[in-house]
Protein backbone atom coordinates (compact mmCIF):
# COMPACT_ATOMS: atom_id res chain seq x y z
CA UNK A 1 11.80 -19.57 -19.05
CA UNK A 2 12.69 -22.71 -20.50
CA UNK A 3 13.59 -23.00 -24.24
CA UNK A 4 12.04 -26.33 -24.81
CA UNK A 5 8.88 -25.44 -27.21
CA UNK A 6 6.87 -28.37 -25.90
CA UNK A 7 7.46 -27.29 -22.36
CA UNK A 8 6.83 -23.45 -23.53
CA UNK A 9 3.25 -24.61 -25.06
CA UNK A 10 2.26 -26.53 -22.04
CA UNK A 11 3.32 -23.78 -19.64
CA UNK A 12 1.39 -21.27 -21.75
CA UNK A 13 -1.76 -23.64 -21.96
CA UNK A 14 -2.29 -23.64 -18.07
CA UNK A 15 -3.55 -20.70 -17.34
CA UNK A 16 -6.38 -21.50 -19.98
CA UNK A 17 -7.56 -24.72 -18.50
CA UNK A 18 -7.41 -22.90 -14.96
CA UNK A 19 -9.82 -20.18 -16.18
CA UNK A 20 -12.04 -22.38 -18.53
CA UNK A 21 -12.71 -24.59 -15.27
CA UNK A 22 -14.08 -21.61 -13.05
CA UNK A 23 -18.08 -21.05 -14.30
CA UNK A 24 -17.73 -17.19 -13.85
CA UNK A 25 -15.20 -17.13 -16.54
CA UNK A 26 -17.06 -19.38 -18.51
CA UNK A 27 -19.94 -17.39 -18.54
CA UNK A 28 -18.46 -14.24 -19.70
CA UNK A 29 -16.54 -16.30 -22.69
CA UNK A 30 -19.81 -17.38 -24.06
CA UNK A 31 -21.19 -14.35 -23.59
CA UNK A 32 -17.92 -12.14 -25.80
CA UNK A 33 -16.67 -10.27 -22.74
CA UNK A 34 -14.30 -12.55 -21.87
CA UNK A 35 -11.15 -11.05 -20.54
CA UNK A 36 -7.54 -12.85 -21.46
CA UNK A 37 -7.46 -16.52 -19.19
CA UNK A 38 -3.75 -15.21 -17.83
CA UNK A 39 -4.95 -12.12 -16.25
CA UNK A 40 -8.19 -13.50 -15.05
CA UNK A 41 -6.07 -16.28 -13.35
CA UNK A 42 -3.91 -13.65 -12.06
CA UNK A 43 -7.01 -11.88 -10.38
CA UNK A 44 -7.91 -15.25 -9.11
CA UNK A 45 -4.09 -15.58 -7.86
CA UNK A 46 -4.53 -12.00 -6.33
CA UNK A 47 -7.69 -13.54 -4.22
CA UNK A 48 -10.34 -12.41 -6.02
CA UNK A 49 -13.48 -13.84 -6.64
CA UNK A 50 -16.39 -14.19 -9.57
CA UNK A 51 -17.87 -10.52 -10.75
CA UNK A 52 -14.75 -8.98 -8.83
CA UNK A 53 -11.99 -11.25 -10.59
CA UNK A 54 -13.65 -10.53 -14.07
CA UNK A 55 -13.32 -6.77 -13.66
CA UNK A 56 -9.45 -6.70 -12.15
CA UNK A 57 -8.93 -9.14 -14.79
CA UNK A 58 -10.12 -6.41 -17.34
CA UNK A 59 -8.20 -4.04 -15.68
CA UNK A 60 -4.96 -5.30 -16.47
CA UNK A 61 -5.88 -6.70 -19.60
CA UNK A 62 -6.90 -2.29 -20.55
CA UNK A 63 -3.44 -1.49 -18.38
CA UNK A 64 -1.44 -4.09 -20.58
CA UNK A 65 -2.80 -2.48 -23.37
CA UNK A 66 -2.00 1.17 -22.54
CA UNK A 67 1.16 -0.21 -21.20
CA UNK A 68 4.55 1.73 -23.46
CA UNK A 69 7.79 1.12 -22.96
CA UNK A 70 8.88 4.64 -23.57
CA UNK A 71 6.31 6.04 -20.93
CA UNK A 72 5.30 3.17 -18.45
CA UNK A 73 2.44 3.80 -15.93
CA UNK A 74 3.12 6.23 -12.82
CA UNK A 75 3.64 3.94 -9.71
């Protein structure tokens, strides 16, 4: 992680422009059901494709949420 704020935002701004590009993702941002640009990227990243990216995306964004430090997920 670097500590330089500039570098930070532009880091953090990637994985939107990534998703916005992809139609699929597009789609399901105007439509509200969107999931977060970083985990659909990682579904993408994970070799997943359209419909199937959108729901692992929404899988880890619902697994991030759930997700407590005091009791993390089984493995």
């Amino acid at each position: 992680m670097t500590t330089d704020p500039i570098r930070a935002m532009r880091d953090r701004q990637g994985p939107i422009k990534r998703a916005r590009k992809d139609p699929v993702f597009l789609q399901a941002l105007l439509a509200g059901q969107a999931p977060t640009a970083l985990s659909y990227t990682t579904a993408l990243d994970m070799g997943h494709e359209g419909d199937a990216a959108l729901d692992v995306a929404r899988q880890i964004d619902t697994a991030a949420a759930n997700f407590t430090p005091d009791a993390p997920p089984a493995a």
